[in-house]
C-alpha atoms as a PDB file:
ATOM      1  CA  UNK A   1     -38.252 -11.243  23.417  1.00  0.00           C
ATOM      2  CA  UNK A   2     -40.301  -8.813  24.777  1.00  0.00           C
ATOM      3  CA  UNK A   3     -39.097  -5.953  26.588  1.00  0.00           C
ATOM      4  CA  UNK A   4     -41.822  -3.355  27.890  1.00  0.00           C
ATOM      5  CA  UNK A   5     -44.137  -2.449  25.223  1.00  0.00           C
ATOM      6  CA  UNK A   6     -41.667  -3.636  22.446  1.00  0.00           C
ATOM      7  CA  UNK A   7     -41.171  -7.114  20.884  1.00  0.00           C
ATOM      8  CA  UNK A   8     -37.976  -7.946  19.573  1.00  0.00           C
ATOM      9  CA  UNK A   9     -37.471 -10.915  16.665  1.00  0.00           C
ATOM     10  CA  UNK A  10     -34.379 -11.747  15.862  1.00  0.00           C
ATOM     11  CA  UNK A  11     -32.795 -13.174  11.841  1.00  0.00           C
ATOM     12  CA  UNK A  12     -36.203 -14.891  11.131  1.00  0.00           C
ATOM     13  CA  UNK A  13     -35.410 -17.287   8.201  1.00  0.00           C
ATOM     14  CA  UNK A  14     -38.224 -17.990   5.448  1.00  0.00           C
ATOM     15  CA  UNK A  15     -38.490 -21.597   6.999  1.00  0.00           C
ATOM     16  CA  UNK A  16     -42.267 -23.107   6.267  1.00  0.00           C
ATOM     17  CA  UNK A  17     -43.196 -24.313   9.641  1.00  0.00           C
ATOM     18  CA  UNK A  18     -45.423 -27.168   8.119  1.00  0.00           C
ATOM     19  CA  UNK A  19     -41.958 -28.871   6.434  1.00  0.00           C
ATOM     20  CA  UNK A  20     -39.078 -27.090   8.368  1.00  0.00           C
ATOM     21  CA  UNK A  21     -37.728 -26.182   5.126  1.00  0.00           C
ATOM     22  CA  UNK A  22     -37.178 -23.200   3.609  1.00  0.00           C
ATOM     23  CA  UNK A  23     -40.218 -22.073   1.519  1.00  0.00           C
ATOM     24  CA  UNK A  24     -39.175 -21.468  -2.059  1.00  0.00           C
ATOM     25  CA  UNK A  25     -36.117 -20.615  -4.226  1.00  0.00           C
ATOM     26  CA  UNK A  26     -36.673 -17.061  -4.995  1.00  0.00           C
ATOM     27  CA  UNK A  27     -36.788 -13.771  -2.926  1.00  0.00           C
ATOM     28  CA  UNK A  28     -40.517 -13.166  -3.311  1.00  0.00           C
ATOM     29  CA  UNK A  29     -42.056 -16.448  -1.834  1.00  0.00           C
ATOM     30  CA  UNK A  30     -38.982 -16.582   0.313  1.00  0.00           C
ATOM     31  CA  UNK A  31     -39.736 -12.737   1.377  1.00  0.00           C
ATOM     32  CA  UNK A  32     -43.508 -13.559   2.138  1.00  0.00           C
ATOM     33  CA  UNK A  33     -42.947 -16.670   4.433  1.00  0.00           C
ATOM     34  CA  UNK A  34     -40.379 -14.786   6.774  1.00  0.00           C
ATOM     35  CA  UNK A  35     -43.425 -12.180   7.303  1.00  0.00           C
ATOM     36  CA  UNK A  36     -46.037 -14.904   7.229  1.00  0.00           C
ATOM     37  CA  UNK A  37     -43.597 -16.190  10.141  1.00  0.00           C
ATOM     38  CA  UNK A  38     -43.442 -13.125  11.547  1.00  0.00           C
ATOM     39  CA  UNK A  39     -47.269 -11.809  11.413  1.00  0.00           C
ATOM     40  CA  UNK A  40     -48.019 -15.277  13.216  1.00  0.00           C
ATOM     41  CA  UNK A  41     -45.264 -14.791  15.873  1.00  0.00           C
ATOM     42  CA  UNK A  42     -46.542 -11.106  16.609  1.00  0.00           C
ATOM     43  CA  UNK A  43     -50.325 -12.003  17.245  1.00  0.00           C
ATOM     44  CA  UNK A  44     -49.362 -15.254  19.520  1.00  0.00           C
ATOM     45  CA  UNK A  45     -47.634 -12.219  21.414  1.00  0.00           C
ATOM     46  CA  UNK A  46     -50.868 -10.453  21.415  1.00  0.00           C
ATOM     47  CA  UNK A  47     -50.054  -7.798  18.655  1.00  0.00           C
ATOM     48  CA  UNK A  48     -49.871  -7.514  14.954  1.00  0.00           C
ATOM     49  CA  UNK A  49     -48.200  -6.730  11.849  1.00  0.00           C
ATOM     50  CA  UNK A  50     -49.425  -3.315  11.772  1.00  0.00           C
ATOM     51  CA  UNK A  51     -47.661  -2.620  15.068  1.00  0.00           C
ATOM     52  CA  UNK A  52     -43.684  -3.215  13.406  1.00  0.00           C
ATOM     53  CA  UNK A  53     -41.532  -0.248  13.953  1.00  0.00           C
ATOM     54  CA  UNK A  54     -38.273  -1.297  12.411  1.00  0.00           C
ATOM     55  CA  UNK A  55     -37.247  -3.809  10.064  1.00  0.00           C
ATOM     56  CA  UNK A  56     -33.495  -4.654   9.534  1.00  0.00           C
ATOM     57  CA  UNK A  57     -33.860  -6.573   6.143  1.00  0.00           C
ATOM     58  CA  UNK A  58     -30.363  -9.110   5.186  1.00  0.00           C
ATOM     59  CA  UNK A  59     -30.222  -9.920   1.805  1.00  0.00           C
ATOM     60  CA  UNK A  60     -27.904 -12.446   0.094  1.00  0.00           C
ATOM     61  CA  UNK A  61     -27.474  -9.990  -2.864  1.00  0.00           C
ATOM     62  CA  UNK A  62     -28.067  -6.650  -3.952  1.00  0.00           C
ATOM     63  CA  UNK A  63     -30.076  -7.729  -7.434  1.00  0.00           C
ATOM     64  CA  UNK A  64     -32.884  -8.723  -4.877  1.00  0.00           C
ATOM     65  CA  UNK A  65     -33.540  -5.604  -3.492  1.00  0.00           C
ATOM     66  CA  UNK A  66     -36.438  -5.046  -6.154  1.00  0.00           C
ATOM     67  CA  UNK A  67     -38.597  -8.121  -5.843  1.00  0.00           C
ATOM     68  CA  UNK A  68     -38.079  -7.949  -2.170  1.00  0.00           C
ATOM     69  CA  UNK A  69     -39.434  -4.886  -1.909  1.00  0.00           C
ATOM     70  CA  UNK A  70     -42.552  -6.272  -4.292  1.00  0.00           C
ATOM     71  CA  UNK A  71     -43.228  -8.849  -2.004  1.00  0.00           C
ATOM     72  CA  UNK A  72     -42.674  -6.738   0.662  1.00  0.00           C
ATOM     73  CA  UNK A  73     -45.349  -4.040  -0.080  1.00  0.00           C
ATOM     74  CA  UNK A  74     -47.655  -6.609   0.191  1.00  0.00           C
ATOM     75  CA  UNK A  75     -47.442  -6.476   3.800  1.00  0.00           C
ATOM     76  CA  UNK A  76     -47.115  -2.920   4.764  1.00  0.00           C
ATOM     77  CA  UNK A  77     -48.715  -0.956   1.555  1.00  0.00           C
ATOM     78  CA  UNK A  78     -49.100   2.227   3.910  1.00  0.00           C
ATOM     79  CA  UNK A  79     -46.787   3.566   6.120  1.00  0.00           C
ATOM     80  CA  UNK A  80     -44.288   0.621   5.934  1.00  0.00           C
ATOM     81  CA  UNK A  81     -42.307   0.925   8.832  1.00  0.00           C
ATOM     82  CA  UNK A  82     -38.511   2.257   8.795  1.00  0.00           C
ATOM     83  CA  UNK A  83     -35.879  -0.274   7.554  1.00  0.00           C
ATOM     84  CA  UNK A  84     -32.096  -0.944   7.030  1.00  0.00           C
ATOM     85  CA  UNK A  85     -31.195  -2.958   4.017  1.00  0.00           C
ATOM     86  CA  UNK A  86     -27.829  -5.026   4.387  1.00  0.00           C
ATOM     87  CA  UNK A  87     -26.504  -7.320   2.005  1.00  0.00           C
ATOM     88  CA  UNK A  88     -24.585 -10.294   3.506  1.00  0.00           C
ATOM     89  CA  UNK A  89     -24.036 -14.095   3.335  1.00  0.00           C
ATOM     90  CA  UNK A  90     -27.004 -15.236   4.658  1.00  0.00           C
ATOM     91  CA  UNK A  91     -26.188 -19.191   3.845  1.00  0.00           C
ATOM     92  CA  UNK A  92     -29.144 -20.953   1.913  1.00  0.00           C
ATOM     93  CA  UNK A  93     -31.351 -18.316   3.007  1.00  0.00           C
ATOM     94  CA  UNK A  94     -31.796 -15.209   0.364  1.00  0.00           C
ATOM     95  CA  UNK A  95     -33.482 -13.331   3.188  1.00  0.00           C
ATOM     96  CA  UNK A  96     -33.891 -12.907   6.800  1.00  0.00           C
ATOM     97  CA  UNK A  97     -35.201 -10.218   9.068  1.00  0.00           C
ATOM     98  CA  UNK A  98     -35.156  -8.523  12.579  1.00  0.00           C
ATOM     99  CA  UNK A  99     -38.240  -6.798  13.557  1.00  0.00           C
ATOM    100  CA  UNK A 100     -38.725  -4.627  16.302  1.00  0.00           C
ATOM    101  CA  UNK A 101     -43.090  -4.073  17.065  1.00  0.00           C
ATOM    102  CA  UNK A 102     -45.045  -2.617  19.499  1.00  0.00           C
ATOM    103  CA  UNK A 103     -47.216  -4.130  21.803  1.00  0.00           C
ATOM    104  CA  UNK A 104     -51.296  -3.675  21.855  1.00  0.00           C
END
């Protein structure tokens, strides 16, 4: 949804748009396709990655608060933007994500 000069995405899941299945069975890869997901779904808007504000990260389980954050890094090595970790069922799913971006 955008709303002005934000974009707002909502619980992306770490689904692999070529199989509709959910990419891997550990937090890294899983961590990596939810922002692959999420980089593509930001430039069809006409932005980028570089442009997220706020991240609201849902984890299944505290213990994968470390190698998410590996696999996160990869994305936003420099001024990551701010985040709120919560830990939470999240069904088969060890991660999802809300994003809130800017607009170019």
């Amino acid at each position: 949804m955008i709303y002005g000069d934000l974009i707002f995405i909502s619980a992306q899941p770490p689904i692999n748009p070529e199989t509709d299945e959910i990419a891997g069975d550990d937090i890294k890869t899983q961590t990596r396709q939810v922002l692959t997901n999420i980089a593509g779904i930001l430039e069809d808007a006409g932005t980028s990655i570089n442009n997220v504000l706020k991240v609201t990260v849902i984890l299944k389980d505290r213990s994968l608060f470390a190698d998410f954050n590996d696999a996160y890094a990869e994305f936003f090595p420099d001024n990551p933007p701010t985040r709120t970790p919560i830990f939470s069922d999240t069904g088969a799913n060890l991660v999802l994500l809300d994003v809130i971006a800017g607009m170019e």
